[in-house]
C-alpha atoms as a PDB file:
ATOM      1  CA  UNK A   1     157.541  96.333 -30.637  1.00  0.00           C
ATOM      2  CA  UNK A   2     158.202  95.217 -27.171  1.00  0.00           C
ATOM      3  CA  UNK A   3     154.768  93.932 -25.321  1.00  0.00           C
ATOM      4  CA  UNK A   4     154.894  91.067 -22.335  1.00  0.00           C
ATOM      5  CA  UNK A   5     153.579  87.694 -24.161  1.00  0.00           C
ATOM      6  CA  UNK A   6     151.114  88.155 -21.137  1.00  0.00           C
ATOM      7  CA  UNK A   7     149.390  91.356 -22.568  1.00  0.00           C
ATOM      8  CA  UNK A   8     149.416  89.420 -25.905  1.00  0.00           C
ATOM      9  CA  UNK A   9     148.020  86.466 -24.499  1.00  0.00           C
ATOM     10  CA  UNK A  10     145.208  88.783 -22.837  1.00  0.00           C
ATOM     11  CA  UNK A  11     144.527  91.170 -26.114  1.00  0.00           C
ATOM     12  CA  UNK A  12     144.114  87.553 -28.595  1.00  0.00           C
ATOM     13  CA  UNK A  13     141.772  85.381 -25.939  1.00  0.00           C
ATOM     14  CA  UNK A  14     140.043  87.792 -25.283  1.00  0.00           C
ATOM     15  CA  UNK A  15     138.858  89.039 -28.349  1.00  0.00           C
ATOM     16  CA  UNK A  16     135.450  87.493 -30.601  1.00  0.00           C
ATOM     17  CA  UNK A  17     133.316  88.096 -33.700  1.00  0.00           C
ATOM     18  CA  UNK A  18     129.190  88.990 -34.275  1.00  0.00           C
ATOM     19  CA  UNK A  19     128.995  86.894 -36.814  1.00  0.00           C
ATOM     20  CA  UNK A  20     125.677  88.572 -37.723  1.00  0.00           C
ATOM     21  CA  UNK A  21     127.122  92.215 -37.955  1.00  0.00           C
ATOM     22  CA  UNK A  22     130.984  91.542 -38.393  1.00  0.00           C
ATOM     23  CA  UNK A  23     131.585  93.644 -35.634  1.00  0.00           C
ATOM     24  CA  UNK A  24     134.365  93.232 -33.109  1.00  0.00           C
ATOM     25  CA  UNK A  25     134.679  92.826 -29.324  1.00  0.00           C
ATOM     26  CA  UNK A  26     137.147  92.593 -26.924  1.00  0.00           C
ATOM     27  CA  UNK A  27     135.911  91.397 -23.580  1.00  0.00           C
ATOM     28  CA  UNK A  28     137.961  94.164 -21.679  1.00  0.00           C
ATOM     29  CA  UNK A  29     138.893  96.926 -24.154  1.00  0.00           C
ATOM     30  CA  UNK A  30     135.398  96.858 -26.138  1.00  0.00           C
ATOM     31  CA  UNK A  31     132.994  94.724 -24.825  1.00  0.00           C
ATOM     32  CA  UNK A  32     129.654  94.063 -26.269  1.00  0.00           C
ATOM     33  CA  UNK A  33     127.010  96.637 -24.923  1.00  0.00           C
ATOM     34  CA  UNK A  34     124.027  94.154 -24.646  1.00  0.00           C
ATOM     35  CA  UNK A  35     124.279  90.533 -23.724  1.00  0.00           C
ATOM     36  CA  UNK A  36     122.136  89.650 -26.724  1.00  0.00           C
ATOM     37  CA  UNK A  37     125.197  90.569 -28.326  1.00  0.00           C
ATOM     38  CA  UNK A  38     127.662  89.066 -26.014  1.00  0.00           C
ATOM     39  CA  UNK A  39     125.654  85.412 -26.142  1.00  0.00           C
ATOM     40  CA  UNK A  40     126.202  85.388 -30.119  1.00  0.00           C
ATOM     41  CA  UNK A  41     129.526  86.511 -30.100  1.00  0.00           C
ATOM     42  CA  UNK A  42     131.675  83.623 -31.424  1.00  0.00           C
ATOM     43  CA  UNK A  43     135.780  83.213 -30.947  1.00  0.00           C
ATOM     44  CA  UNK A  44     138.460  82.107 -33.662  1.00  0.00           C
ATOM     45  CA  UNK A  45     139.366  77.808 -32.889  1.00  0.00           C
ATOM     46  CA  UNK A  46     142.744  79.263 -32.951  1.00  0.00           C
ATOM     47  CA  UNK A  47     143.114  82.233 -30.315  1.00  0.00           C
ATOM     48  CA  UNK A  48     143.345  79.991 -27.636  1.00  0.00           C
ATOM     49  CA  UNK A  49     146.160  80.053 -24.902  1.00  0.00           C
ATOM     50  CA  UNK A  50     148.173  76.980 -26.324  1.00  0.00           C
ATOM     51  CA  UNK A  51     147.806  78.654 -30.349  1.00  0.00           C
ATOM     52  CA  UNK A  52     148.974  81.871 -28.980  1.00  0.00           C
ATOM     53  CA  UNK A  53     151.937  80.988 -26.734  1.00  0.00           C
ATOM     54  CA  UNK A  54     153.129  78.811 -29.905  1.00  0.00           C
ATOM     55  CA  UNK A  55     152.862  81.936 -31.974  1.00  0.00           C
ATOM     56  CA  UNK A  56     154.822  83.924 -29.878  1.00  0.00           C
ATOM     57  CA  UNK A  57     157.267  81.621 -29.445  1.00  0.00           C
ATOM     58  CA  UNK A  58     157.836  81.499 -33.402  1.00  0.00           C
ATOM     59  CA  UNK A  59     157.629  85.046 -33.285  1.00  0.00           C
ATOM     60  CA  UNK A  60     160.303  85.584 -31.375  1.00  0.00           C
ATOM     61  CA  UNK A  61     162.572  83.196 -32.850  1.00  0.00           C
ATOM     62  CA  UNK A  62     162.024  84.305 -36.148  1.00  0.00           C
ATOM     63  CA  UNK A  63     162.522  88.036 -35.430  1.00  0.00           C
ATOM     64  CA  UNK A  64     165.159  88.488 -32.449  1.00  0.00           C
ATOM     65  CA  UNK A  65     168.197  89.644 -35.024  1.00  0.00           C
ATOM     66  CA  UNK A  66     166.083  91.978 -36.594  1.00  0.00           C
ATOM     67  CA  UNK A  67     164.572  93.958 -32.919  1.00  0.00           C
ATOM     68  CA  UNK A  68     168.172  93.948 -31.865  1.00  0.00           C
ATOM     69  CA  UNK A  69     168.614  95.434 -35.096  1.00  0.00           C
ATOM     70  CA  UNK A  70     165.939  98.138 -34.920  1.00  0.00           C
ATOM     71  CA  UNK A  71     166.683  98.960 -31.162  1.00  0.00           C
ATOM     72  CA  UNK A  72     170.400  99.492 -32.176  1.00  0.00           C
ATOM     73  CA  UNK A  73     169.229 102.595 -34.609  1.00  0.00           C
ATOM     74  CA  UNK A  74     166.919 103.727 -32.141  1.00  0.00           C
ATOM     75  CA  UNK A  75     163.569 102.657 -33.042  1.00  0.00           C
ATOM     76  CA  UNK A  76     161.481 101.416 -30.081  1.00  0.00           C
ATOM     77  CA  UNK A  77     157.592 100.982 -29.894  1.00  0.00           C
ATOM     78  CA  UNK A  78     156.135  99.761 -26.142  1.00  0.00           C
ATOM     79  CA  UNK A  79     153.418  97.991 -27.518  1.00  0.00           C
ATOM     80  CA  UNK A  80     151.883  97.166 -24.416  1.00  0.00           C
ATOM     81  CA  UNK A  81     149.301 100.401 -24.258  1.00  0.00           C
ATOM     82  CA  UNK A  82     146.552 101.145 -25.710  1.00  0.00           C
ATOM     83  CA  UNK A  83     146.068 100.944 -29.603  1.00  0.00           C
ATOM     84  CA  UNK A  84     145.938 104.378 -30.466  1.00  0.00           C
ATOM     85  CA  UNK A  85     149.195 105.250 -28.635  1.00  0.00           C
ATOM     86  CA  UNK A  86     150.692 102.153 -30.254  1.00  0.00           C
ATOM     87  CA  UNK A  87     149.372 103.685 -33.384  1.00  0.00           C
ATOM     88  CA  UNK A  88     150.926 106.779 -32.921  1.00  0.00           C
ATOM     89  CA  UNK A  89     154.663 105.574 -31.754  1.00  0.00           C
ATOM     90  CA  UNK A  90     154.715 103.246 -35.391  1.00  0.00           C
ATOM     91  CA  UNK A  91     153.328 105.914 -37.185  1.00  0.00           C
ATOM     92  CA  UNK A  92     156.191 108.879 -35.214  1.00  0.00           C
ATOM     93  CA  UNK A  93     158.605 106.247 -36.276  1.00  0.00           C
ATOM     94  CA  UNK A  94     157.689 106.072 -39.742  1.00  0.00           C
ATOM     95  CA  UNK A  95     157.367 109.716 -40.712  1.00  0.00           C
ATOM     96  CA  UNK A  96     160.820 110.885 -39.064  1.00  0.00           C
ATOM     97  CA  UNK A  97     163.283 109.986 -40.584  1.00  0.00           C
ATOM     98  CA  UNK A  98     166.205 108.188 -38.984  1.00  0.00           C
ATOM     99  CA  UNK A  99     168.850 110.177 -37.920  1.00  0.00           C
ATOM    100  CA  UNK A 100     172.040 110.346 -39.949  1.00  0.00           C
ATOM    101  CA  UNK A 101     174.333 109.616 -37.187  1.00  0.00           C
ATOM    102  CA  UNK A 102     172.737 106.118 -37.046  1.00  0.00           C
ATOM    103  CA  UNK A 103     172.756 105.710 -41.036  1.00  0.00           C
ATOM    104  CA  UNK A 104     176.423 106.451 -41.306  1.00  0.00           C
ATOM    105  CA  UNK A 105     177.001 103.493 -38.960  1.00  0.00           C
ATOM    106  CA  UNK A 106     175.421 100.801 -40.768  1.00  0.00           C
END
């Protein structure tokens, strides 16, 4: 999945918890619709910008062989849109099949 740390950075910090209804925000993709809500909403300690950038970081180190590995048969998800399109490319990816030309060269 290929998404700019900065997008990743923006979709972690900026999401929080009700912890009366379990419900979950996101400050710009589905924001609380009263500010009762909003004023009880509470954040994880650890989706803050130093947490995150770390966890990309280790990410990425940890995974690099295996995108190049996945790009190379032709598998490619732009995961900076929005979730349901995300969605959709993982789950187009999943359901057809990869082709046999790229098979036959592993």
């Amino acid at each position: 999945m290929d998404i700019p740390p900065d997008s990743i950075m923006e979709r972690v910090t900026l999401r929080y918890l009700d912890p009366i209804t379990g419900e979950r925000y996101h400050m710009l993709f589905n924001p609380p619709p009263t500010q009762e809500i909003r004023d009880r909403l509470t954040q994880k300690a650890n989706d803050n910008e130093a947490n995150i950038r770390t966890r990309i970081n280790v990410f990425y180190n940890n995974v690099r062989h295996m995108i190049d590995y996945y790009e190379n048969i032709g598998i490619h998800v732009n995961a900076d849109q929005d979730p349901n399109t995300v969605f959709e490319s993982i789950e187009s990816g999943i359901v057809n099949p990869i082709p046999k030309s790229y098979e036959e060269n592993s």
